[in-house]
N, C-alpha and C. Protein backbone atom coordinates (compact mmCIF):
# COMPACT_ATOMS: atom_id res chain seq x y z
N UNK A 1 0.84 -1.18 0.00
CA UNK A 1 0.00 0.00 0.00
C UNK A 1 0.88 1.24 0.00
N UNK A 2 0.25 2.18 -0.64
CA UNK A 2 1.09 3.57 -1.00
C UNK A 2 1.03 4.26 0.15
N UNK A 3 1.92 5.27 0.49
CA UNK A 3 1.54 6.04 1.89
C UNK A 3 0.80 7.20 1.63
N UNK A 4 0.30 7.71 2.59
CA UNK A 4 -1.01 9.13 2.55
C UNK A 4 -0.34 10.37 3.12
N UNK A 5 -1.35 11.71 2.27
CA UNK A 5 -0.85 12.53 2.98
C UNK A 5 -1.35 12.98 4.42
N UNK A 6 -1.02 13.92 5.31
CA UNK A 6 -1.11 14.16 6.76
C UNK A 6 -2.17 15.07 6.09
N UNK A 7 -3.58 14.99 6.33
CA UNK A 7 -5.02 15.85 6.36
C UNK A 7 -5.18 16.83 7.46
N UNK A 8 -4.53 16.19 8.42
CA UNK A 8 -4.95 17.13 9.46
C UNK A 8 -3.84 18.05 9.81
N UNK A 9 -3.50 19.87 9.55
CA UNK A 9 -2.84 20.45 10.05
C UNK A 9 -2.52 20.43 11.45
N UNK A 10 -3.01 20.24 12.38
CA UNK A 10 -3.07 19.82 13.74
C UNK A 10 -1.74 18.70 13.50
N UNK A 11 -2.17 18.31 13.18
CA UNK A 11 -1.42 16.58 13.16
C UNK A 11 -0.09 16.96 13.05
N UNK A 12 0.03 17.52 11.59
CA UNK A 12 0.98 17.76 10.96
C UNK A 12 1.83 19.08 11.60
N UNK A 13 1.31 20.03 12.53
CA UNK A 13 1.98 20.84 13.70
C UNK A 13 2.79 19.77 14.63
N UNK A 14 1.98 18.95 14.82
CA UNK A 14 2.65 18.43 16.19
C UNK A 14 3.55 17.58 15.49
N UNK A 15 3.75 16.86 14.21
CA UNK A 15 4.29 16.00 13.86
C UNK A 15 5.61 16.88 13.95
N UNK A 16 5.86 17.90 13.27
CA UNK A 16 7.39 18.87 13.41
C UNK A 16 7.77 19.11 14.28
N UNK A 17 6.82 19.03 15.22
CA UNK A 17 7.03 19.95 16.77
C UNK A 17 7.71 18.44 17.47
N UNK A 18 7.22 17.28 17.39
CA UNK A 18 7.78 16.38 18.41
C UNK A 18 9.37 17.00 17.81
N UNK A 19 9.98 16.74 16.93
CA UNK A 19 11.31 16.73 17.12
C UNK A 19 12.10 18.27 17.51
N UNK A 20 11.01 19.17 17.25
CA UNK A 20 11.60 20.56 18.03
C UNK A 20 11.55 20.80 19.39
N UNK A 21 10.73 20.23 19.75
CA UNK A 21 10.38 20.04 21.27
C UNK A 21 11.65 19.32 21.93
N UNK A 22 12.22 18.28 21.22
CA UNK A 22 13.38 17.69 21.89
C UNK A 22 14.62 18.09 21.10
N UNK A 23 14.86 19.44 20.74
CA UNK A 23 16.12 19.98 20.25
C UNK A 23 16.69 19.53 19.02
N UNK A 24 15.82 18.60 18.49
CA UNK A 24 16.57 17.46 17.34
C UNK A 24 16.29 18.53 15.74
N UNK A 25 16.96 19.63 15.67
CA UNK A 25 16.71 20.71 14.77
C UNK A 25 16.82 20.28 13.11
N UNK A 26 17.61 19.76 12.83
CA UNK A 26 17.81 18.89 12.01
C UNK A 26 16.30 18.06 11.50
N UNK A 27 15.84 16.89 12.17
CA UNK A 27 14.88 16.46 11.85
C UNK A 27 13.43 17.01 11.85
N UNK A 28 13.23 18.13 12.86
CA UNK A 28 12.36 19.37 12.60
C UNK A 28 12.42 19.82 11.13
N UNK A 29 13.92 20.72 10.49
CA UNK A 29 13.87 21.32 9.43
C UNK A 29 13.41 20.06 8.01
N UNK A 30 13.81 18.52 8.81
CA UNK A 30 13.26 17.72 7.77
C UNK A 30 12.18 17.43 7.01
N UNK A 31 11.45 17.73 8.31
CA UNK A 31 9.73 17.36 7.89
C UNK A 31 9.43 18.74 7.55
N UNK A 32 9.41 19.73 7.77
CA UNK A 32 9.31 21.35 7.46
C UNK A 32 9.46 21.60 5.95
N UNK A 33 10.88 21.28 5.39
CA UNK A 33 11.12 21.19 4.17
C UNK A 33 10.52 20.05 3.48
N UNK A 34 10.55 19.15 3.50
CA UNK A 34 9.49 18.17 3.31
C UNK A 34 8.60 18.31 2.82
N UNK A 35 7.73 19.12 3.60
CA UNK A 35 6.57 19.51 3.58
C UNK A 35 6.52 20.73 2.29
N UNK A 36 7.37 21.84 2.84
CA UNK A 36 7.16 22.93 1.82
C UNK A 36 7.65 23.13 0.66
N UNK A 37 8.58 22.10 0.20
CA UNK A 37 9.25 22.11 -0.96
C UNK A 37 8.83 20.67 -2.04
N UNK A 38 7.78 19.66 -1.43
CA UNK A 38 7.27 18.73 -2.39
C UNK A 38 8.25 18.20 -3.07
N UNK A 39 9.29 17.89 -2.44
CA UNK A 39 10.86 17.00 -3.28
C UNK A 39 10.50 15.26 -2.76
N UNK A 40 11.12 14.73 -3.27
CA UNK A 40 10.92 13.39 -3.28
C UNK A 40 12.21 13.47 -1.92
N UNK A 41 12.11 12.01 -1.14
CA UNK A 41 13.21 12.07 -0.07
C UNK A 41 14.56 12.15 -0.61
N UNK A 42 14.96 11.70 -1.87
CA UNK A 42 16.05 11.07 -2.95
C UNK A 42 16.34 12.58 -2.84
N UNK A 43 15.71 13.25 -3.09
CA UNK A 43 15.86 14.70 -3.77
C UNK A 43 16.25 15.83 -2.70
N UNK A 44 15.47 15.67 -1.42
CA UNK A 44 15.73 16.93 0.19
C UNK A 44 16.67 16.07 0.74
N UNK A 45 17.09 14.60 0.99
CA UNK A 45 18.43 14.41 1.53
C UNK A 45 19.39 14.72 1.04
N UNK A 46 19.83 15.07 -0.54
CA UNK A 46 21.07 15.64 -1.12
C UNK A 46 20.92 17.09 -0.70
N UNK A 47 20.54 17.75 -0.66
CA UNK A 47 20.35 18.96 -0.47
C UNK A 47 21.40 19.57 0.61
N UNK A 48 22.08 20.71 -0.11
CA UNK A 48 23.33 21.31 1.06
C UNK A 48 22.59 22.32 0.98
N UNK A 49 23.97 23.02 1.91
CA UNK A 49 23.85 24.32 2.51
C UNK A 49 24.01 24.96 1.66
N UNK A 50 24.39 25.21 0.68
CA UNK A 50 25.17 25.78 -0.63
C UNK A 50 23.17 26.01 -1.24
N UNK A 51 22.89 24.84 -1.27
CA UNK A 51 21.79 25.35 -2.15
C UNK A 51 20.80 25.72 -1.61
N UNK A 52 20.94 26.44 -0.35
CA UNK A 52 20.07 27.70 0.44
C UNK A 52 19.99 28.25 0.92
N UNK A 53 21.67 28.80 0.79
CA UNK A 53 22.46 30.00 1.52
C UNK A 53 23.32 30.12 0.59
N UNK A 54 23.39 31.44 0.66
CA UNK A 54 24.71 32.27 -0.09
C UNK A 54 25.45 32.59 0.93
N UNK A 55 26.49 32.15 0.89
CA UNK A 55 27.26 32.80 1.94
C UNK A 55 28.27 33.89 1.51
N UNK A 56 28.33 33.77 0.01
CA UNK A 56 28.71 35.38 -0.41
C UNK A 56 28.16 36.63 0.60
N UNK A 57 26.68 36.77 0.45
CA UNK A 57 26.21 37.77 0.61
C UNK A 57 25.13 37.46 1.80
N UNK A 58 25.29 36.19 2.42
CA UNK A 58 24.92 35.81 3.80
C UNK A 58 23.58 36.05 3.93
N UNK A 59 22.68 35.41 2.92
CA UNK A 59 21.42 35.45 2.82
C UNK A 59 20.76 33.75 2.82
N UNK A 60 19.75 33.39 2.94
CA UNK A 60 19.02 32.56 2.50
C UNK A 60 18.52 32.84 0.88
N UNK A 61 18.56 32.01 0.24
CA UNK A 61 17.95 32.04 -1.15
C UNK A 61 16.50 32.18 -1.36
N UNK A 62 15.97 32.57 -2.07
CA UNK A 62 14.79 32.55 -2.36
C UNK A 62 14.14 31.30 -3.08
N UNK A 63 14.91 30.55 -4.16
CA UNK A 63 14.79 29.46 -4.38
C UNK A 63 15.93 28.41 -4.44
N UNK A 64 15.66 27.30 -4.74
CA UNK A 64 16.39 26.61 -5.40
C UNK A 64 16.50 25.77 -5.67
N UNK A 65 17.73 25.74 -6.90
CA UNK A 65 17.50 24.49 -8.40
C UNK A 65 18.22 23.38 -7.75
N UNK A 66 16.84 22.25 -7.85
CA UNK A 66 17.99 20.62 -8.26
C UNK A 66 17.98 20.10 -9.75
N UNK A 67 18.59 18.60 -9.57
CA UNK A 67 18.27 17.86 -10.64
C UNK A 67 17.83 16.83 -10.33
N UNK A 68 16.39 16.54 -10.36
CA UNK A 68 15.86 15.27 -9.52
C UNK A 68 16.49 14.00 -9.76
N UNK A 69 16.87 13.40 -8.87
CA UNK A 69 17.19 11.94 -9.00
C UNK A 69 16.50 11.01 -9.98
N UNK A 70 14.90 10.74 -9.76
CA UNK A 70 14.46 9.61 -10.20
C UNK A 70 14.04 10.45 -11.84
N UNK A 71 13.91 11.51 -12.13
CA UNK A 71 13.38 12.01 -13.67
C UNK A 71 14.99 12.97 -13.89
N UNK A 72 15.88 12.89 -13.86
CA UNK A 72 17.22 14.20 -13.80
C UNK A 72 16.63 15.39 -14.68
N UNK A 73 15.26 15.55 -14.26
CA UNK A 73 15.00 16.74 -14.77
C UNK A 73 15.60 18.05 -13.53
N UNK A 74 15.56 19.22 -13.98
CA UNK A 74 16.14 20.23 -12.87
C UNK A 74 14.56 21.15 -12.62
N UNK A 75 14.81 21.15 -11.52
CA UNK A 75 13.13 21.72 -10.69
C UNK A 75 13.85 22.71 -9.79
N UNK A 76 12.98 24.12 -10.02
CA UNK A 76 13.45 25.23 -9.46
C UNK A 76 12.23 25.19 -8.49
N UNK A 77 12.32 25.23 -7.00
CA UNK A 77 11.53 25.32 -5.97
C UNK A 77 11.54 26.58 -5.05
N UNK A 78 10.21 27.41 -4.97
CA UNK A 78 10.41 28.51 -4.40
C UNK A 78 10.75 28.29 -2.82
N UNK A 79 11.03 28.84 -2.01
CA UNK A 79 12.00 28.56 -0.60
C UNK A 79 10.47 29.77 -0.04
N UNK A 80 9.93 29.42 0.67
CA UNK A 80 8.73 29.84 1.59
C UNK A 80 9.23 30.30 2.99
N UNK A 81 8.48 31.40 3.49
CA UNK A 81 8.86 32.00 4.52
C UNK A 81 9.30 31.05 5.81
N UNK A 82 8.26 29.84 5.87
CA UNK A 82 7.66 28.73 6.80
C UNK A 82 9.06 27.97 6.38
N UNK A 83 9.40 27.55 5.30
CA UNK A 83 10.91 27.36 4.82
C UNK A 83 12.10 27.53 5.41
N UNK A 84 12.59 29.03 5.24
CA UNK A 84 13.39 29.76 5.36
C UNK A 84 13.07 29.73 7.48
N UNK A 85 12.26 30.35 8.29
CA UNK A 85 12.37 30.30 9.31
C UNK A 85 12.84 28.98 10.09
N UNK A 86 12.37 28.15 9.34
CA UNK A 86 12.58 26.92 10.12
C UNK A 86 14.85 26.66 9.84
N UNK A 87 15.23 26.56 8.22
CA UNK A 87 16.46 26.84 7.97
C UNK A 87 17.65 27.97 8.86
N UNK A 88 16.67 28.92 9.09
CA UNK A 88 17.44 29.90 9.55
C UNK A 88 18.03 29.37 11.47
N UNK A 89 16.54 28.81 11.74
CA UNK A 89 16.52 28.19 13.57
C UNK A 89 17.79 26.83 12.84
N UNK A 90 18.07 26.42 12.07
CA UNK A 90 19.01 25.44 12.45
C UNK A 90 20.32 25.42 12.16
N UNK A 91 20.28 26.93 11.05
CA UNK A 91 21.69 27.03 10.46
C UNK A 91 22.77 27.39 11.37
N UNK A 92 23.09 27.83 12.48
CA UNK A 92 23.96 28.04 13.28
C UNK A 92 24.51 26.79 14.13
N UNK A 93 23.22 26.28 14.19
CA UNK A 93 23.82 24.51 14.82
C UNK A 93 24.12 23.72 13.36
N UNK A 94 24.30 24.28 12.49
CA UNK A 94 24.77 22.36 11.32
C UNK A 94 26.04 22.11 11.22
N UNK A 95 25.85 21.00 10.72
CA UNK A 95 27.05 19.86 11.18
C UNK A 95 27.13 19.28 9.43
N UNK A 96 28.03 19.98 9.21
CA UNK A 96 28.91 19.56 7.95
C UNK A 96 28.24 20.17 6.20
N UNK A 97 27.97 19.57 5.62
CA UNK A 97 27.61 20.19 3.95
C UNK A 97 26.37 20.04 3.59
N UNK A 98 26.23 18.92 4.05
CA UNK A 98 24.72 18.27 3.83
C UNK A 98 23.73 18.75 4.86
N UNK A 99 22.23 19.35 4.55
CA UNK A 99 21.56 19.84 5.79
C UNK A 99 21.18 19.38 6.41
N UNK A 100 21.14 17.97 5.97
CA UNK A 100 20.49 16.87 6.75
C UNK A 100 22.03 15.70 7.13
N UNK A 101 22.93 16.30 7.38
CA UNK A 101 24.00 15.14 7.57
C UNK A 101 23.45 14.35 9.03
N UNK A 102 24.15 13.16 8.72
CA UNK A 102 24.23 11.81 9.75
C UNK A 102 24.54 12.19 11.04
N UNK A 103 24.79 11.82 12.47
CA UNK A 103 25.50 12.25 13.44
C UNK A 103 27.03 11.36 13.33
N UNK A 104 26.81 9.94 12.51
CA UNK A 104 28.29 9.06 12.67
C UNK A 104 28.47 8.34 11.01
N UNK A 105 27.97 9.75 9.94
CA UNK A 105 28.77 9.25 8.52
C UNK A 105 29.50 10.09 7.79
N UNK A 106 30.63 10.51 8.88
CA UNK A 106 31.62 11.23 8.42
C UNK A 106 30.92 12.24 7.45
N UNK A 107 29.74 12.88 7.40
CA UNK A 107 29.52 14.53 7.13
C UNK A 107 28.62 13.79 6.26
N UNK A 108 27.93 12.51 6.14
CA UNK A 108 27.04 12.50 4.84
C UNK A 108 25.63 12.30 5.28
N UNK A 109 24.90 12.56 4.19
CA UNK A 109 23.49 12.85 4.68
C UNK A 109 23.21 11.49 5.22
N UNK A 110 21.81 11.56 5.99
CA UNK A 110 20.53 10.27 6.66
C UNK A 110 20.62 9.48 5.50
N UNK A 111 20.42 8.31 5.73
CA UNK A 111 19.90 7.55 4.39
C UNK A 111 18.23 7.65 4.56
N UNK A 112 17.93 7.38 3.19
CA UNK A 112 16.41 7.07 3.30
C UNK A 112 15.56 6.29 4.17
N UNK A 113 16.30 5.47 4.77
CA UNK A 113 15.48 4.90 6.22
C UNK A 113 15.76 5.35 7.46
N UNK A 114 17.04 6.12 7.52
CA UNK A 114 16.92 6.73 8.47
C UNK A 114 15.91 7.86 8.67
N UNK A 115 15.58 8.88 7.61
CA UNK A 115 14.44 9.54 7.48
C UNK A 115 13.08 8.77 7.58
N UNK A 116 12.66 7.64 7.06
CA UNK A 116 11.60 6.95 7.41
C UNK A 116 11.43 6.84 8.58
N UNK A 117 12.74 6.59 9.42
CA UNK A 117 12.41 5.88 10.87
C UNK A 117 11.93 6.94 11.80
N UNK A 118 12.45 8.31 11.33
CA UNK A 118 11.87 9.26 12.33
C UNK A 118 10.68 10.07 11.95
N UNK A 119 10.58 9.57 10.50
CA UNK A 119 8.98 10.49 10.68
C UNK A 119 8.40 9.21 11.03
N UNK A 120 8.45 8.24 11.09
CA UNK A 120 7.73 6.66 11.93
C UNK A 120 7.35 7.00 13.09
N UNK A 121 8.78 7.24 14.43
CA UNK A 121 8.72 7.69 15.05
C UNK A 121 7.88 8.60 15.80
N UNK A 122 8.40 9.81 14.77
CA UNK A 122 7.75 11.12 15.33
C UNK A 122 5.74 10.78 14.82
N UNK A 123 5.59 10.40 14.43
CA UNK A 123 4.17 9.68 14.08
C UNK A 123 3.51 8.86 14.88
N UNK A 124 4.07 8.19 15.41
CA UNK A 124 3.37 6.93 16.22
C UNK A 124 3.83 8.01 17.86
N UNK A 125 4.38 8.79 17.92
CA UNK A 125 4.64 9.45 19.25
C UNK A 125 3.04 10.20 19.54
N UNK A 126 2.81 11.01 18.41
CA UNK A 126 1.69 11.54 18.15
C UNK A 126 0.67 11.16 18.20
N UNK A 127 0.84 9.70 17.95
CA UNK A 127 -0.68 9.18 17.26
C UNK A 127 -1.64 9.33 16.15
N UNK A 128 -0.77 9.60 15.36
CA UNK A 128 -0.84 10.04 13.67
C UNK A 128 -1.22 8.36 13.23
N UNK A 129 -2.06 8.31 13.00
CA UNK A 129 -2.43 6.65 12.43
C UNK A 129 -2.50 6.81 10.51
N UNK A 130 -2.47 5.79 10.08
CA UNK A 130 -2.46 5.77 8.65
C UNK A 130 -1.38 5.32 8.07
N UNK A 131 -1.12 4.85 6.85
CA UNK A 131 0.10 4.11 6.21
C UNK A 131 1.04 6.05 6.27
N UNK A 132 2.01 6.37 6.99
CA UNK A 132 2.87 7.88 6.99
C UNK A 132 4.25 7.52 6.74
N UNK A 133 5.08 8.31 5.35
CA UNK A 133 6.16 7.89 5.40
C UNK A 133 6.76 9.14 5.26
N UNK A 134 7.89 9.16 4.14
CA UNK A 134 8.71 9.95 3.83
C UNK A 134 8.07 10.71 2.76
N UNK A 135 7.20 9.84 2.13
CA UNK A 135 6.74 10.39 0.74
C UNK A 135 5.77 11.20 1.18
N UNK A 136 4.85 10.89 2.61
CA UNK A 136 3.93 11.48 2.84
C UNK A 136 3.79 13.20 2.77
N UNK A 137 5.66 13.56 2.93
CA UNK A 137 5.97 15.02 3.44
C UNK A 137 5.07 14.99 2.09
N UNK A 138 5.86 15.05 0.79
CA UNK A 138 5.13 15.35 -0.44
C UNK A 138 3.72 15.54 -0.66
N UNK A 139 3.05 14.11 -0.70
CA UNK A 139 1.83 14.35 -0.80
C UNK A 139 0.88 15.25 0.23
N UNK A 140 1.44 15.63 1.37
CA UNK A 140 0.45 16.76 1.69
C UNK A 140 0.77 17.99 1.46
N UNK A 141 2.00 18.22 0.72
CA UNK A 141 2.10 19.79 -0.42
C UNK A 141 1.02 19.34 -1.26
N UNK A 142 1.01 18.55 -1.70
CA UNK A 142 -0.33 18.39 -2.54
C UNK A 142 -1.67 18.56 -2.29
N UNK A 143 -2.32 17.69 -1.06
CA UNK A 143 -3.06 18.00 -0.05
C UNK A 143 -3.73 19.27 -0.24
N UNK A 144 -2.58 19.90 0.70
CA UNK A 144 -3.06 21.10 1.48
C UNK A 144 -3.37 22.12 0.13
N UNK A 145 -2.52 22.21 -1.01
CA UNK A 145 -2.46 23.09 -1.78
C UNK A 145 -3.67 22.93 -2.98
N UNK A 146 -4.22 21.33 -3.12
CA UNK A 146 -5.61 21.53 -4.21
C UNK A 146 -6.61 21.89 -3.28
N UNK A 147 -6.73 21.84 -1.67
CA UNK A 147 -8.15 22.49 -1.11
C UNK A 147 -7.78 23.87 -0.78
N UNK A 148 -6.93 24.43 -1.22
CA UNK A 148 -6.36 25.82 -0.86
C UNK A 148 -6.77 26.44 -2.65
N UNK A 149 -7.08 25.57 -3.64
CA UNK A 149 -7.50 26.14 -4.56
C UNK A 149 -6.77 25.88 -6.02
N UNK A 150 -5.68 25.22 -5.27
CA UNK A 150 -4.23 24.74 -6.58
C UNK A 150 -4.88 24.27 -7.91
N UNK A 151 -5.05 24.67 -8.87
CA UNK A 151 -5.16 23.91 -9.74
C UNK A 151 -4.77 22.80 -10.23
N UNK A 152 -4.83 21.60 -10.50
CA UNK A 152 -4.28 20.28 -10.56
C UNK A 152 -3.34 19.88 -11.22
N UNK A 153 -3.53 20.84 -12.80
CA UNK A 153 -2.72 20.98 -13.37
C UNK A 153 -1.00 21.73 -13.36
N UNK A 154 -1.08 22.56 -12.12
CA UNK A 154 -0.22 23.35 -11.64
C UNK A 154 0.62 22.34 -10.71
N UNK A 155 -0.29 21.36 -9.99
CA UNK A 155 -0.03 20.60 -9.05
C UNK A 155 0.68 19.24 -9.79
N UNK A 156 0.30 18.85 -11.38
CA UNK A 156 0.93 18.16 -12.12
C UNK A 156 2.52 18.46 -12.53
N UNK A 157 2.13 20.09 -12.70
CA UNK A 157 3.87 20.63 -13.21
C UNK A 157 4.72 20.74 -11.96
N UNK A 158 4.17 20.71 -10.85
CA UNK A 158 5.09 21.03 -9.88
C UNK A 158 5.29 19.24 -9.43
N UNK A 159 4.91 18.37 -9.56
CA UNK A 159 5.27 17.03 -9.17
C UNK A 159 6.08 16.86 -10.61
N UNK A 160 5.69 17.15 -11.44
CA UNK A 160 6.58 16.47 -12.46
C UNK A 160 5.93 15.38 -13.18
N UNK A 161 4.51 15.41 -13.17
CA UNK A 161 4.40 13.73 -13.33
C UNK A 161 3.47 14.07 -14.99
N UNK A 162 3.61 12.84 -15.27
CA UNK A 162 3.20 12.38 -16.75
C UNK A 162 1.90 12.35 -16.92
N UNK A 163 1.24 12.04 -16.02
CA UNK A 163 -0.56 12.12 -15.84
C UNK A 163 -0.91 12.98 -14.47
N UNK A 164 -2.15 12.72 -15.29
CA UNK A 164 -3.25 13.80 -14.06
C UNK A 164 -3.45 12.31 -13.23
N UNK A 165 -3.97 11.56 -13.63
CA UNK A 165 -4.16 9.98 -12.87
C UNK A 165 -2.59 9.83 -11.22
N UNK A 166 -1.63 10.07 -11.70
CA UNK A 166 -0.77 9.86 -11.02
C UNK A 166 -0.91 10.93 -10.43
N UNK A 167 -1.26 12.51 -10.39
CA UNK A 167 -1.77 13.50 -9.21
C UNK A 167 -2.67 13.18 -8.56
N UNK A 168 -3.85 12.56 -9.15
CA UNK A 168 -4.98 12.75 -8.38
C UNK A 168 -4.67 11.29 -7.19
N UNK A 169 -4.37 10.16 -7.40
CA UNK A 169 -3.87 9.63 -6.42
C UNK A 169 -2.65 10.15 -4.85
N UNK A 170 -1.98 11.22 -5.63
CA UNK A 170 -1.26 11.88 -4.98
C UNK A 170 -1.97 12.63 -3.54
N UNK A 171 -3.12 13.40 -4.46
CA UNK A 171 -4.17 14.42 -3.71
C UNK A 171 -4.34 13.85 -2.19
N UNK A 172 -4.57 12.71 -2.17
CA UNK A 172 -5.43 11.47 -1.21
C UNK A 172 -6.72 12.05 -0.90
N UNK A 173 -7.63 12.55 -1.88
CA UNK A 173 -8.94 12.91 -1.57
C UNK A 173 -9.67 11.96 -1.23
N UNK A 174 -10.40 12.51 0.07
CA UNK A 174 -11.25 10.93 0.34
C UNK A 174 -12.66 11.37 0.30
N UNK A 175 -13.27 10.38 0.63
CA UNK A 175 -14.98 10.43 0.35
C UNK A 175 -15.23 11.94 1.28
N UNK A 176 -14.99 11.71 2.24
CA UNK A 176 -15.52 13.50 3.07
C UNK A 176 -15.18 14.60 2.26
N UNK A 177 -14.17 14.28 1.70
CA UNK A 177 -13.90 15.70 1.16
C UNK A 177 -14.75 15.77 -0.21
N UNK A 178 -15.02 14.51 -0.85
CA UNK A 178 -16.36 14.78 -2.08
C UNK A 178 -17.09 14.75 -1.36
N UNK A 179 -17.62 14.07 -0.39
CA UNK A 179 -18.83 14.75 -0.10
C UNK A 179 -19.41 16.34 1.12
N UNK A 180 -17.97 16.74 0.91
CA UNK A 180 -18.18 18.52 1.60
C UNK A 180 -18.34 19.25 0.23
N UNK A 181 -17.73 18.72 -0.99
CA UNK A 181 -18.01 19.15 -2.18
C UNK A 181 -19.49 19.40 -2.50
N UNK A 182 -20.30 17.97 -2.52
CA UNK A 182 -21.59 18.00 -2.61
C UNK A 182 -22.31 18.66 -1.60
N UNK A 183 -22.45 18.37 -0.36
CA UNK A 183 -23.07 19.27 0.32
C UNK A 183 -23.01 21.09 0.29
N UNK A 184 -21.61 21.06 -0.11
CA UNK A 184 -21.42 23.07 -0.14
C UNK A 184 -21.78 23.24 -1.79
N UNK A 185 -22.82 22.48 -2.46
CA UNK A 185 -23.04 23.10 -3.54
C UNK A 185 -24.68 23.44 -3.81
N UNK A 186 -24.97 24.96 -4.13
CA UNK A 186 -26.63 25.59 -4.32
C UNK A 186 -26.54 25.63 -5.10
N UNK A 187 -27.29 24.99 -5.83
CA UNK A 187 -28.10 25.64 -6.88
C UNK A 187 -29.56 26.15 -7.15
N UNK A 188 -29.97 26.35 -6.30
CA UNK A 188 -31.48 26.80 -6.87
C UNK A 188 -31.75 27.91 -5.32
């Protein structure tokens, strides 16, 4: 079974917050970015410091370009305030190139299960029930952003994907939400 996105903002507060709450800044900015930048895990564990800070001119970036792993297409991602605050609370504590480096792999990023294991973690601490992974950060940029009004198609170019079929599974729209559709509709 595929994993889902986090529906409930509530949820998804406390889900960031368990690891800010216990100083673990790093895995905070994980799920944060995660969340606001819709990258695949392949894609936010490479991710340095380089590509969201200038340290020329000692700013945070406004965006920035990868080259995705699984399509090597290059995806320019805007860097969000909610982004950037969370980057900024951890940039004085990081530990080596990678933003997400290891605590014992000589400066290299989490592997992909190590990121699984703590949004696992930080999930079942909560009581976040549902199949929740890594991918989940993604799909609730998706989520949150077609009941916020996203067009689908916008939501297609920003995943990258080849069909609308492969977004709309993304969405995880469930029956409540068609049927708040039907109920909030007058016609007569």
């Amino acid at each position: 079974m595929s994993s889902e996105p986090i529906r409930d903002k509530k949820k998804l507060r406390q889900l960031a917050d368990y690891w800010l709450k216990r100083g673990n800044l790093r895995n905070y900015v994980l799920i944060i970015l995660g969340v606001c930048t819709a990258l695949r895990i392949s894609d936010l564990l490479r991710l340095t410091w380089e590509d969201v800070y200038d340290g020329t001119s000692g700013v945070f970036r406004t965006r920035l370009t990868v080259k995705e792993k699984k399509t090597g297409k290059l995806k320019t991602v805007a860097l969000n305030p909610q982004a950037v605050r969370a980057l900024r609370l951890y940039f004085p504590r990081r530990k080596g190139e990678f933003i997400f480096a290891g605590n014992r792999r000589g400066g290299n990023a989490i592997s992909r299960v190590q990121a699984w294991r703590l949004i696992k973690e930080a999930a079942a601490a909560i009581g976040l029930a549902g199949r929740i992974s890594c991918h989940s950060l993604r799909k609730t940029f998706g989520y949150f952003a077609y009941k916020a009004g996203v067009l689908p198609v916008m939501l297609m170019d920003i995943y990258n994907h080849s069909s609308f079929e492969i977004t709309r599974r993304y969405l995880g729209i469930s029956q409540d939400d068609r049927d708040r559709v039907y109920m909030g509709m007058a016609f007569f």
